[in-house]
N, C-alpha and C. Protein backbone atom coordinates (compact mmCIF):
# COMPACT_ATOMS: atom_id res chain seq x y z
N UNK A 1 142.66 76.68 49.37
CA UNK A 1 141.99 75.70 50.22
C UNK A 1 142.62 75.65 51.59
N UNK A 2 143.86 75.81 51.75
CA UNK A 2 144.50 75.38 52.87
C UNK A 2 144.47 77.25 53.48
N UNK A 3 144.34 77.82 53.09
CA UNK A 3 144.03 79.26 53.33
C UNK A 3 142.52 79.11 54.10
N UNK A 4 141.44 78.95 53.60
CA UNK A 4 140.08 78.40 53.96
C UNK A 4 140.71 77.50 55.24
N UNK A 5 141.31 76.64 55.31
CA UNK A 5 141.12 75.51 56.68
C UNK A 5 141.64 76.57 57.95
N UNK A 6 142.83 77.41 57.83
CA UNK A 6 143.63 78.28 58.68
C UNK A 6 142.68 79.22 59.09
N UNK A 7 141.82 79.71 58.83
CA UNK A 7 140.89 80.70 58.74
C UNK A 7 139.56 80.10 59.77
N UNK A 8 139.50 78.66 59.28
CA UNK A 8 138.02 78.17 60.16
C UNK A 8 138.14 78.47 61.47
N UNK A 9 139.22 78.15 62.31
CA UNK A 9 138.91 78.50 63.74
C UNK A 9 138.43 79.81 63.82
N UNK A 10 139.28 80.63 63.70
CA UNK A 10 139.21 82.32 63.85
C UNK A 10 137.50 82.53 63.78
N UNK A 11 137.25 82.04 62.44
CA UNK A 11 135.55 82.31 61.76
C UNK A 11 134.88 81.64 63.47
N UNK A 12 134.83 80.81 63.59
CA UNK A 12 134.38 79.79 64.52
C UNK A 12 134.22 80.14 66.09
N UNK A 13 135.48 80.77 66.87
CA UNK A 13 135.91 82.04 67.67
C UNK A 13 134.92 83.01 67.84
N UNK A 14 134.68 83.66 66.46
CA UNK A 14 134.02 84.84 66.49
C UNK A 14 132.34 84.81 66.49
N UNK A 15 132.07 83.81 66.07
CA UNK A 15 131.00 82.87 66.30
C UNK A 15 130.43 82.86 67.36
N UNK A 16 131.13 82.04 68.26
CA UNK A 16 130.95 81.66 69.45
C UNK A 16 131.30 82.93 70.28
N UNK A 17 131.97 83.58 70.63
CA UNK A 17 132.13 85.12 71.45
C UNK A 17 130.35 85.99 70.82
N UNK A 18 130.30 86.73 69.71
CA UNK A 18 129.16 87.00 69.56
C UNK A 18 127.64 86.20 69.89
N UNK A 19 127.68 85.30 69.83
CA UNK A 19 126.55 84.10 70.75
C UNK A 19 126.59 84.11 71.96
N UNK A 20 127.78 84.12 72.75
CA UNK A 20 127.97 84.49 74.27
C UNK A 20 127.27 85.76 74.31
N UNK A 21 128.00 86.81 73.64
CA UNK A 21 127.60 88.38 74.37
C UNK A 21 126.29 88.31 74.30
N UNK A 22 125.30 87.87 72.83
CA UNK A 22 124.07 88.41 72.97
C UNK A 22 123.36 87.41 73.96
N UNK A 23 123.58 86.03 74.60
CA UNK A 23 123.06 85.50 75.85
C UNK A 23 123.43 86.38 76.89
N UNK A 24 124.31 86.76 77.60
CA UNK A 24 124.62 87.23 78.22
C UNK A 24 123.99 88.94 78.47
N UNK A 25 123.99 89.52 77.54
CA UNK A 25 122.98 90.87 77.51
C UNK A 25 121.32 90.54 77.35
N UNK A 26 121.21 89.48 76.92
CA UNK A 26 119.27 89.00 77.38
C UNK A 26 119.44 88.55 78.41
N UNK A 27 120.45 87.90 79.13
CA UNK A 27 120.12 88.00 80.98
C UNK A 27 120.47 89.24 81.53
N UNK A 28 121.04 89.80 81.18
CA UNK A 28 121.17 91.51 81.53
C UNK A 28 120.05 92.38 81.85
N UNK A 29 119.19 92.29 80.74
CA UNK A 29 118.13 93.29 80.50
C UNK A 29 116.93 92.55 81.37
N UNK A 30 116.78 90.91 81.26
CA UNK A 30 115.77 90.39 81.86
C UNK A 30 115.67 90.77 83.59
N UNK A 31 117.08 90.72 84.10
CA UNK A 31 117.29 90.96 85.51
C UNK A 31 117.19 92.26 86.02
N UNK A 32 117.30 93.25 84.87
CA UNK A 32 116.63 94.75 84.89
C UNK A 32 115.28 94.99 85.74
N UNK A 33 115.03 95.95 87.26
CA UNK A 33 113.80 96.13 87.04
C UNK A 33 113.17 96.57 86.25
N UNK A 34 111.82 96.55 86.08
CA UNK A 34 111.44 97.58 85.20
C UNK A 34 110.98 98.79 85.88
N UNK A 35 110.97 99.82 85.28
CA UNK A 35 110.63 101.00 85.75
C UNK A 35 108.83 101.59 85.62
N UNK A 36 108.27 100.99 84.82
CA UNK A 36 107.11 101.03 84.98
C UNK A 36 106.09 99.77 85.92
N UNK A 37 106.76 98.79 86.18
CA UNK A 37 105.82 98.16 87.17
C UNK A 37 106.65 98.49 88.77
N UNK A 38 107.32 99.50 88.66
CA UNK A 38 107.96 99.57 90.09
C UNK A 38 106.88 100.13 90.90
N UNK A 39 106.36 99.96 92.57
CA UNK A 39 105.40 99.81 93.56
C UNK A 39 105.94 101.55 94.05
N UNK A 40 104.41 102.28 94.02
CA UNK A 40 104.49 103.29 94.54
C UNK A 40 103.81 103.28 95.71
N UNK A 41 104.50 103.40 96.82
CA UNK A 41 103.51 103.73 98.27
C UNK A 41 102.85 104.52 98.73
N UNK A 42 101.85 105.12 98.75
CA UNK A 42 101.49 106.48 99.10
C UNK A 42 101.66 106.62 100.67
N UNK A 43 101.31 107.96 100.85
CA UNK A 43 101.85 108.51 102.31
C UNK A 43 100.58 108.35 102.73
N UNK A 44 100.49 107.90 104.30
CA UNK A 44 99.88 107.94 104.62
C UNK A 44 99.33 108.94 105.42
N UNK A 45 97.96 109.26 105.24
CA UNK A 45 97.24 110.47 106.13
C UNK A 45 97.38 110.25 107.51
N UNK A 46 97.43 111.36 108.30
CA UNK A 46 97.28 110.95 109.95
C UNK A 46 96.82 112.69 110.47
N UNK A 47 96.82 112.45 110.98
CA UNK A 47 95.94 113.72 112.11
C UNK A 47 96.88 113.96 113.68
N UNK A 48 96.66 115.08 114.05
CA UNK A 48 97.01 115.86 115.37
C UNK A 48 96.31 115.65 116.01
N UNK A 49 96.42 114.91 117.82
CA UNK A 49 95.87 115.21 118.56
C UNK A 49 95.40 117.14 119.47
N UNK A 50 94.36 117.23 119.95
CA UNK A 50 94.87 118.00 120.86
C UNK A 50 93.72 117.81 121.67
N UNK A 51 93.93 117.73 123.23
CA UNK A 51 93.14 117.59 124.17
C UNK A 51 92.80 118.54 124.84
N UNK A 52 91.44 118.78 125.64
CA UNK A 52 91.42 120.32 126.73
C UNK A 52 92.00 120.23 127.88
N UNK A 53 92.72 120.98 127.70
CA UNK A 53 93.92 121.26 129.02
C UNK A 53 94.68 119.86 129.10
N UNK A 54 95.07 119.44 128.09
CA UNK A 54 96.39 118.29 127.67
C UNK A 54 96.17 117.26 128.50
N UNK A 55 94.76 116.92 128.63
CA UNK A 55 94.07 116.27 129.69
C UNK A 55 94.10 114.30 128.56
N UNK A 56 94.16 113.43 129.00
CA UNK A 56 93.46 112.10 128.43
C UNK A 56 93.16 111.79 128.15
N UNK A 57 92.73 111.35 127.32
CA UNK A 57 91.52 110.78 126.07
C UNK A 57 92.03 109.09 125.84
N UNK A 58 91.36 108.41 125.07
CA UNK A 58 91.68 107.26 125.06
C UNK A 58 91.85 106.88 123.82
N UNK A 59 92.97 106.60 123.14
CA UNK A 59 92.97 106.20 121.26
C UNK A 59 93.44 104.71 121.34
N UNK A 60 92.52 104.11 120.73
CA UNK A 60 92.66 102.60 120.71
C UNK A 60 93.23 101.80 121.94
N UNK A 61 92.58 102.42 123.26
CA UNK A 61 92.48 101.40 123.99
C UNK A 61 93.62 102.21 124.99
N UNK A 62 94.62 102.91 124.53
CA UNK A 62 95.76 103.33 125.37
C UNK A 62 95.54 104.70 125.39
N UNK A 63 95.77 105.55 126.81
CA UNK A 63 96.03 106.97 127.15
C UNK A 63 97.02 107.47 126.06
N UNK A 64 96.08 108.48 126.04
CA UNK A 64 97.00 109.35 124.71
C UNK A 64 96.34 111.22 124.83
N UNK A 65 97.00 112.08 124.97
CA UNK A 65 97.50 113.33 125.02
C UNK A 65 97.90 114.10 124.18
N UNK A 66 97.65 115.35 123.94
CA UNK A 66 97.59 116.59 123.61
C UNK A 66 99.54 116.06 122.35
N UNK A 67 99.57 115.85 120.75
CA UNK A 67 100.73 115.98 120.31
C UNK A 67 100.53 114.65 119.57
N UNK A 68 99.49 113.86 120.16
CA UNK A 68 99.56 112.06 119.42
C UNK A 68 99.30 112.05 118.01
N UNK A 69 100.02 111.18 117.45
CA UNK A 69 99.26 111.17 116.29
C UNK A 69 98.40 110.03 115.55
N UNK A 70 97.34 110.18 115.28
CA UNK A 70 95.83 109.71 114.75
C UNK A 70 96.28 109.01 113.45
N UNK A 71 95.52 107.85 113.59
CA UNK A 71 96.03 107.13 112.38
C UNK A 71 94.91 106.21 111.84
N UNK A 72 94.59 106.37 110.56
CA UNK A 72 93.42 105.66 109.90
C UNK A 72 93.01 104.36 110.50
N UNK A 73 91.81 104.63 110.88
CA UNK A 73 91.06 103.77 111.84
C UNK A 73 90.99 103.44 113.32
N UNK A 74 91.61 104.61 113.87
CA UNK A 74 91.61 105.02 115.00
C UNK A 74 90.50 104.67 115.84
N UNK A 75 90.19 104.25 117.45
CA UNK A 75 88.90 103.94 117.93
C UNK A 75 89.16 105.56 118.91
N UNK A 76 88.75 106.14 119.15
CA UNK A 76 88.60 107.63 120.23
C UNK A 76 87.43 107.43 121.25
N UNK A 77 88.26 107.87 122.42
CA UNK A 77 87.24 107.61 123.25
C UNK A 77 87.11 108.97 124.46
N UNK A 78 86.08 109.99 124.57
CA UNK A 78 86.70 111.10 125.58
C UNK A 78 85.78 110.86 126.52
N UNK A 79 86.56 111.16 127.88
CA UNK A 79 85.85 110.71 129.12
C UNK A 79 84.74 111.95 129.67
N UNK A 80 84.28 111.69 130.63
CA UNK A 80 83.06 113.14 130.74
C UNK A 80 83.49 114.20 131.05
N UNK A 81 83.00 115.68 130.56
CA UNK A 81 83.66 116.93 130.79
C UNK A 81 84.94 117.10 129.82
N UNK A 82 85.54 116.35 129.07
CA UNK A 82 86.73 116.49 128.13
C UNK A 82 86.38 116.33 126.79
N UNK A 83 86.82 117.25 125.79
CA UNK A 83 86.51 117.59 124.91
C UNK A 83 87.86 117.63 123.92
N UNK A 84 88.18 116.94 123.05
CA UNK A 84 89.25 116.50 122.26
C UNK A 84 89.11 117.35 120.49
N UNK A 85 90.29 117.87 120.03
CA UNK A 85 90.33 117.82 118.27
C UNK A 85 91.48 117.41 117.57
N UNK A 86 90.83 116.91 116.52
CA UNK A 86 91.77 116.05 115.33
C UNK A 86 92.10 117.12 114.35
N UNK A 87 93.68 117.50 114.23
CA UNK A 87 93.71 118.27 113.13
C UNK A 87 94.58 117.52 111.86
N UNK A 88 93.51 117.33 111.13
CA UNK A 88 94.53 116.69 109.57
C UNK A 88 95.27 117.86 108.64
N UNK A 89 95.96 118.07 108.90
CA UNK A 89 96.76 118.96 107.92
C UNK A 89 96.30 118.79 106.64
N UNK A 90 95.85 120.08 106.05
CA UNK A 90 95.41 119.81 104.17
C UNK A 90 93.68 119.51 104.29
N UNK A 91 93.39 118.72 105.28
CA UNK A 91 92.51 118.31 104.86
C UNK A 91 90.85 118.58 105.91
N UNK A 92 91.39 118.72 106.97
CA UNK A 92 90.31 119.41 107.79
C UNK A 92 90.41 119.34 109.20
N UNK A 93 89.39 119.10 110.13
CA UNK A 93 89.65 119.52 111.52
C UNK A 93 88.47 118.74 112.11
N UNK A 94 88.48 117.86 113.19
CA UNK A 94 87.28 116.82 113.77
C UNK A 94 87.16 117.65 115.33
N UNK A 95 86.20 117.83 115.65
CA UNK A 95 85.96 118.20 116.70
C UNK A 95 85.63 116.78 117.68
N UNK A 96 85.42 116.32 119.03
CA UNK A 96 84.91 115.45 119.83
C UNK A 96 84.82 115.75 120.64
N UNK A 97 82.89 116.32 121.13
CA UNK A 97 82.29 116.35 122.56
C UNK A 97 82.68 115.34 123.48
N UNK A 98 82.38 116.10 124.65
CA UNK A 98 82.83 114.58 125.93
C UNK A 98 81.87 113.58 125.85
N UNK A 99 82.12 112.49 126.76
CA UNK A 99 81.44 110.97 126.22
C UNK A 99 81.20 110.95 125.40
N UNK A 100 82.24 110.61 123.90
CA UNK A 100 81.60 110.50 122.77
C UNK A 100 82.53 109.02 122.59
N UNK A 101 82.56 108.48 121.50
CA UNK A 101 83.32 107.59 120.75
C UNK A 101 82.71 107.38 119.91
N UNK A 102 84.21 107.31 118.96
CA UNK A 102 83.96 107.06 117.39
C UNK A 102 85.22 106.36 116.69
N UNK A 103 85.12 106.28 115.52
CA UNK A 103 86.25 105.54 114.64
C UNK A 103 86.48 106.42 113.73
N UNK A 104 87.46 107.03 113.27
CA UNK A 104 87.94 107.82 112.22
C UNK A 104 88.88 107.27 110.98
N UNK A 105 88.39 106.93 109.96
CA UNK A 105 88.59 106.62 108.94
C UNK A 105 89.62 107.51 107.99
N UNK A 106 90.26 107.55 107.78
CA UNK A 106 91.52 108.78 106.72
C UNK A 106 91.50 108.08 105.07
N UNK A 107 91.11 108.15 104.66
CA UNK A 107 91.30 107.86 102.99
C UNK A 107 92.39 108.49 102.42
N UNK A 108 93.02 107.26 101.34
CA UNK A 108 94.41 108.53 100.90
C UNK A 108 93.87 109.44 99.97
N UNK A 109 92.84 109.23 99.55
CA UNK A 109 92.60 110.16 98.51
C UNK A 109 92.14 111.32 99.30
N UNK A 110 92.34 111.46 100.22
CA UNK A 110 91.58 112.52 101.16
C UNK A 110 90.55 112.96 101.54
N UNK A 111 89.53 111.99 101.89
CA UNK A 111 88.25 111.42 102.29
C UNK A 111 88.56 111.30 103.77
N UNK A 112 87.57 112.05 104.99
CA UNK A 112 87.41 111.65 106.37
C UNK A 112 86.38 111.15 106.78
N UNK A 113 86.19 109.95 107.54
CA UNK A 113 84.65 109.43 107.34
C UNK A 113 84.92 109.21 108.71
N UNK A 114 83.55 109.37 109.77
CA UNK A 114 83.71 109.40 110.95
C UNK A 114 82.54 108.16 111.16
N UNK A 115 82.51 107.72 111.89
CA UNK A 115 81.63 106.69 112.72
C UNK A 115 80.98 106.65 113.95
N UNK A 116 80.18 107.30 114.40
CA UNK A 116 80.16 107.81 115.84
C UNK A 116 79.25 106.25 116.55
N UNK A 117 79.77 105.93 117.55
CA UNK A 117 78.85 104.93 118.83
C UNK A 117 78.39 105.72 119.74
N UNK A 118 78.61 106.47 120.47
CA UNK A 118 78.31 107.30 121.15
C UNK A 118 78.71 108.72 121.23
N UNK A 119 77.93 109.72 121.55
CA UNK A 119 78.27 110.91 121.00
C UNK A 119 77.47 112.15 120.28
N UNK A 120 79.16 112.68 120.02
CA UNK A 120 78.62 113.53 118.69
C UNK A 120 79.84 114.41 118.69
N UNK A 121 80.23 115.06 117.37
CA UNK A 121 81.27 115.51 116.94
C UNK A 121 80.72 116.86 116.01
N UNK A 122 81.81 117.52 115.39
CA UNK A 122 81.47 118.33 114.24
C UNK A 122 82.87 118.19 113.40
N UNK A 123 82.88 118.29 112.11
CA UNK A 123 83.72 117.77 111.02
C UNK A 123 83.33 119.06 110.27
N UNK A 124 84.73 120.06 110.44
CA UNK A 124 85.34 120.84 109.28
C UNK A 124 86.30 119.97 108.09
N UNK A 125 85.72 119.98 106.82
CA UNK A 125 86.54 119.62 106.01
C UNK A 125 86.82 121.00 105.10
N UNK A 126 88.37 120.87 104.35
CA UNK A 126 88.75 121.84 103.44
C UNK A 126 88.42 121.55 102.03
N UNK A 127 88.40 122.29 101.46
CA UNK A 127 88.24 121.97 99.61
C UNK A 127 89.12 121.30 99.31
N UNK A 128 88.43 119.97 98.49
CA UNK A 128 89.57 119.17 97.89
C UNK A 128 88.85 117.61 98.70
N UNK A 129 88.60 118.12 100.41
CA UNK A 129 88.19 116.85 101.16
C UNK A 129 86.87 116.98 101.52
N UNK A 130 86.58 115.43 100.73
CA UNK A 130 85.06 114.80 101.64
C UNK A 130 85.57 114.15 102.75
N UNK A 131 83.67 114.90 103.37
CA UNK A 131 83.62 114.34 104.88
C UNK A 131 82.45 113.31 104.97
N UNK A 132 82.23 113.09 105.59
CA UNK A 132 81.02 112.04 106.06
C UNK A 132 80.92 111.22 107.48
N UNK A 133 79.94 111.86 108.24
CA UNK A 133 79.96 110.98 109.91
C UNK A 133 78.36 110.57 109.44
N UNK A 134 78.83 109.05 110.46
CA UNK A 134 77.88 108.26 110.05
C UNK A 134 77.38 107.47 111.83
N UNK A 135 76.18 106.93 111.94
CA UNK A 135 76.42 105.76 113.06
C UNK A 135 75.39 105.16 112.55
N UNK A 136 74.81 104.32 113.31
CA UNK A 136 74.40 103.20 113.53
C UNK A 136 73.30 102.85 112.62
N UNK A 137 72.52 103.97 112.75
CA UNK A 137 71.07 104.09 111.60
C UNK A 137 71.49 105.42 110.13
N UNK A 138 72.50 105.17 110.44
CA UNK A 138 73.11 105.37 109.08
C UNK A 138 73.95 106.88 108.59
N UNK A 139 74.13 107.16 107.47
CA UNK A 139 74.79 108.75 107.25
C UNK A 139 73.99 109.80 107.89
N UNK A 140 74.91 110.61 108.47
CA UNK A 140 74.05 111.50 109.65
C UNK A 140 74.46 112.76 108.48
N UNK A 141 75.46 113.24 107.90
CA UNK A 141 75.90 114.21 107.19
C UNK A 141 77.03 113.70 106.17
N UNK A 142 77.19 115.19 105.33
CA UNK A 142 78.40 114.33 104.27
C UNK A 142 78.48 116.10 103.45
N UNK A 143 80.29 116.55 103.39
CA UNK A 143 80.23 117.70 102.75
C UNK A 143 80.73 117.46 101.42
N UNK A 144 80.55 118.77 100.99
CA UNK A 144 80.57 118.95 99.47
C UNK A 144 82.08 118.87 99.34
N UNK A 145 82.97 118.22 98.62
CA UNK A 145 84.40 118.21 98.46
C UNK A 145 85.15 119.83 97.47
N UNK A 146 83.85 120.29 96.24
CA UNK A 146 84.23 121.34 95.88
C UNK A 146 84.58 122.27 96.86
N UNK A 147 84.11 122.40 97.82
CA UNK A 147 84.01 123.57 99.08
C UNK A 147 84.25 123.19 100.49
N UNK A 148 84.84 124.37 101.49
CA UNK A 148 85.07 123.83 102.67
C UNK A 148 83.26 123.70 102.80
N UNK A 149 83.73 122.62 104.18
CA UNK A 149 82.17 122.27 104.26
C UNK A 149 82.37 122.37 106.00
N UNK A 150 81.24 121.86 106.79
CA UNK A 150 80.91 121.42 108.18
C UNK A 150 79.89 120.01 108.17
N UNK A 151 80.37 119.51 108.92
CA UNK A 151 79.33 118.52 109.49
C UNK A 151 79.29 118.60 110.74
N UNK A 152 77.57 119.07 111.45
CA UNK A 152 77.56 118.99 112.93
C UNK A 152 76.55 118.49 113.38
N UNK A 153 77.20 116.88 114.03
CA UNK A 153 76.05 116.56 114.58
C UNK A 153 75.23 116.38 115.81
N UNK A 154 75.98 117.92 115.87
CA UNK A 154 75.31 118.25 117.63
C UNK A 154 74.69 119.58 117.44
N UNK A 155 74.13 119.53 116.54
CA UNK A 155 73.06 121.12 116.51
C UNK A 155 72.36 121.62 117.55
N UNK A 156 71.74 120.77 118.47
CA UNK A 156 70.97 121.00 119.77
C UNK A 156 71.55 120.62 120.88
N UNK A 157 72.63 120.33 120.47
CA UNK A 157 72.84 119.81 122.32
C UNK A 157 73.94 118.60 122.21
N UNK A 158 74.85 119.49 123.23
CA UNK A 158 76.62 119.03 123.64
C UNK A 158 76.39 118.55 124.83
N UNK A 159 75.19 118.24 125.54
CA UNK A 159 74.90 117.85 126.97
C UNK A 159 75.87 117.24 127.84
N UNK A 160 76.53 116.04 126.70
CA UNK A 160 78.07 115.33 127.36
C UNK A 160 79.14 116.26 127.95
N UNK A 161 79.02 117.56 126.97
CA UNK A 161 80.16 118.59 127.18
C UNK A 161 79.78 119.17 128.21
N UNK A 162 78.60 120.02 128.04
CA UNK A 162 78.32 120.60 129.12
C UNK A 162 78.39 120.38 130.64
N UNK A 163 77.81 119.21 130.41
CA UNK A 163 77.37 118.45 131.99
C UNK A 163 76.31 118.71 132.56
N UNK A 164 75.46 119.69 131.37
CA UNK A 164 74.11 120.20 132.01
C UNK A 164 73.02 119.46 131.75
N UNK A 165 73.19 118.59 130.51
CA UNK A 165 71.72 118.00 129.91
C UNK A 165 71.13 118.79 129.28
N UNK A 166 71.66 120.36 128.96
CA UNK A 166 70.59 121.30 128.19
C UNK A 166 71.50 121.55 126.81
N UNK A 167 70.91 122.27 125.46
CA UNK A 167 71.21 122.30 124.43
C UNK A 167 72.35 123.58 124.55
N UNK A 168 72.93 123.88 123.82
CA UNK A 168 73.92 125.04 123.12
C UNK A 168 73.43 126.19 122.55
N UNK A 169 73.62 127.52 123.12
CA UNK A 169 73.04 128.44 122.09
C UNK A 169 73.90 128.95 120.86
N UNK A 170 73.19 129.86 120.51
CA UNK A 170 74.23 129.70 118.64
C UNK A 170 75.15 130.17 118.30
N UNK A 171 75.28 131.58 119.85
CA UNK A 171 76.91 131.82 120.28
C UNK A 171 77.82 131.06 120.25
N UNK A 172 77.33 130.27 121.15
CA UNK A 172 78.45 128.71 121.88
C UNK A 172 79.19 127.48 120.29
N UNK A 173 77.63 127.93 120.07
CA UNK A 173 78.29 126.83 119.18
C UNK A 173 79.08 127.27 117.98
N UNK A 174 78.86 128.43 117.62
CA UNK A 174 79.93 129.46 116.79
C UNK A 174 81.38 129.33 117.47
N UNK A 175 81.35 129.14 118.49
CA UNK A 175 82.61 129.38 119.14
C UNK A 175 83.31 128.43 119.18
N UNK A 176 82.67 127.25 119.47
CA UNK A 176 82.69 125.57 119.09
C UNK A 176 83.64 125.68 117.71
N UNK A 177 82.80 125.99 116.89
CA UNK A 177 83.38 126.06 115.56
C UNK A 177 84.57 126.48 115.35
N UNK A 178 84.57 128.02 115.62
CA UNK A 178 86.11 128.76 115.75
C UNK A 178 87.10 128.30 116.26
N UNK A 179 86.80 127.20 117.65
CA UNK A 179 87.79 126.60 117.86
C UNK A 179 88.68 125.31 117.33
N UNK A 180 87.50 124.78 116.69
CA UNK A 180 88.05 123.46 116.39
C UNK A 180 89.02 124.35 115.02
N UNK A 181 88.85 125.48 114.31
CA UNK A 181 89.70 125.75 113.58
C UNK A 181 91.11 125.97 114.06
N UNK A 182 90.70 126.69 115.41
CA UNK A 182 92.22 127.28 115.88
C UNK A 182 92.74 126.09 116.65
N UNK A 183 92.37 124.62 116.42
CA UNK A 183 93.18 123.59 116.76
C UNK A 183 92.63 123.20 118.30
N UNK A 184 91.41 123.66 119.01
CA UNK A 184 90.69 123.18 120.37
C UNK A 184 91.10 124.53 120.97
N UNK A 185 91.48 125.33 121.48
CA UNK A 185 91.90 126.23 122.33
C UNK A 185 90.34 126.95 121.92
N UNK A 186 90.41 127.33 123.64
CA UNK A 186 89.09 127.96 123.86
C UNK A 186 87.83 126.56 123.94
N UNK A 187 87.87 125.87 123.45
CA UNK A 187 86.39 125.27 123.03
C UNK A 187 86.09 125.07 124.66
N UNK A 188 86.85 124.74 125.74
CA UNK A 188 86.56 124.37 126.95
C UNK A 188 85.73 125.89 127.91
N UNK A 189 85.89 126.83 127.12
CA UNK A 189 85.71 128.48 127.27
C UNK A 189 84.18 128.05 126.95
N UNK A 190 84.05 128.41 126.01
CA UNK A 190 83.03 128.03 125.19
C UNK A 190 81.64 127.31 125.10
N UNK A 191 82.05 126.07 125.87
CA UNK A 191 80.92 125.09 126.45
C UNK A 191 80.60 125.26 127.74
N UNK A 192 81.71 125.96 128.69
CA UNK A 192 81.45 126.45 130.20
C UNK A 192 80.56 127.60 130.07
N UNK A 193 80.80 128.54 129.62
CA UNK A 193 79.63 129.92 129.66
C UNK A 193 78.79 129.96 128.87
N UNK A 194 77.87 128.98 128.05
CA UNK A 194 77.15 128.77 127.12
C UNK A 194 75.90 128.65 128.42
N UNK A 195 74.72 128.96 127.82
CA UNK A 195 73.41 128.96 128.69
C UNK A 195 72.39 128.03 128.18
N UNK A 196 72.42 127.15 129.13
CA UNK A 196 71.40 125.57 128.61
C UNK A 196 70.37 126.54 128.13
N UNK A 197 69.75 125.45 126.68
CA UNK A 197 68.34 125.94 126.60
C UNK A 197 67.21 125.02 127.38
N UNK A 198 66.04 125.96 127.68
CA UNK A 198 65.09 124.65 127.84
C UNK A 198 64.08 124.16 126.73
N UNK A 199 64.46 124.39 125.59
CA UNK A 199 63.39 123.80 124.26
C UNK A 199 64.46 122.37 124.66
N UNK A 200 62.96 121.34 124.19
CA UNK A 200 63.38 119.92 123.99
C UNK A 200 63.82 119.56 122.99
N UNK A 201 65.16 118.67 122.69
CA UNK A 201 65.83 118.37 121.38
C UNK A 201 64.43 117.80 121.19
């Protein structure tokens, strides 16, 4: 019996220490982040300026030049005779005739959606990316995401570019094309020696 009383603390001790640790390790684990609700950010898309002859353009309101970089929801604005391209790495290539403006949209999933107010543009997208330019009275074009695609919605006539008021022949506008691949170089070539048509858009 008196063996039993000598013994109670010790029992009692050990008690109380094991009741501590396991409180103490459920605030442990609770203060744990967890690893499955941890916040993934995705990267955000952005695009290359490049201007003709590293000339001005206007992106959201402020002068901006040939190196800027384009950022989802961009307002673009090119003044007359200047002719601007957007290159998104991965994902495709925006062309912009002079006096145009538009809003360029970047999706992370890699979606480019253009908005034109005034204007007109052409939109190389790569496989993998939808395109779609749109204005006022609604979707003007939209490419296939299985495949590189084009959207151009200046088939007849760059008149802003030109400065002539007359349409593009199918040279010019091939060349148009080629350039906005090789990043704008040349396109200012291109729209200068092109020969107005006189068929009416």
């Amino acid at each position: 019996m008196k063996l039993e009383r000598k013994n109670a603390p010790t029992i009692v001790a050990l008690i109380l220490i094991f009741a501590v640790t396991q409180i103490y390790l459920g605030l442990a684990f609770a203060a744990a982040p967890s690893v499955t609700t941890a916040r993934v950010i995705p990267q955000q898309i952005s695009g290359i300026l490049t201007t003709q002859g590293n000339k001005a353009i206007t992106v959201n309101g402020a002068s901006a030049t040939t190196g800027a970089t384009i950022l989802n929801g961009a307002v673009i604005e090119t003044p007359d005779g200047l002719t601007a391209t957007i290159s998104i790495p991965g994902h495709g290539v925006l062309t912009i005739a002079a006096n145009s403006r538009l809003t360029i949209t970047l999706d992370q999933s890699g979606g480019i959606q253009v908005n034109l107010s005034q204007g007109c543009a052409v939109l190389h997208t790569s496989k993998g990316t939808s395109g779609e330019i749109d204005n006022a009275q609604g979707v003007i074009g939209k490419s296939d995401p299985a495949k590189d695609g084009t959207i151009d919605t200046c088939p007849t006539k760059v008149a802003s570019a030109a400065a002539s008021g007359g349409g593009l022949s199918t040279g010019a506008k091939v060349a148009i094309a080629a350039a906005a691949i090789g990043g704008g170089v040349g396109l200012a070539f291109a729209l200068r020696g092109s020969n107005p048509s006189t068929s009416t858009p």
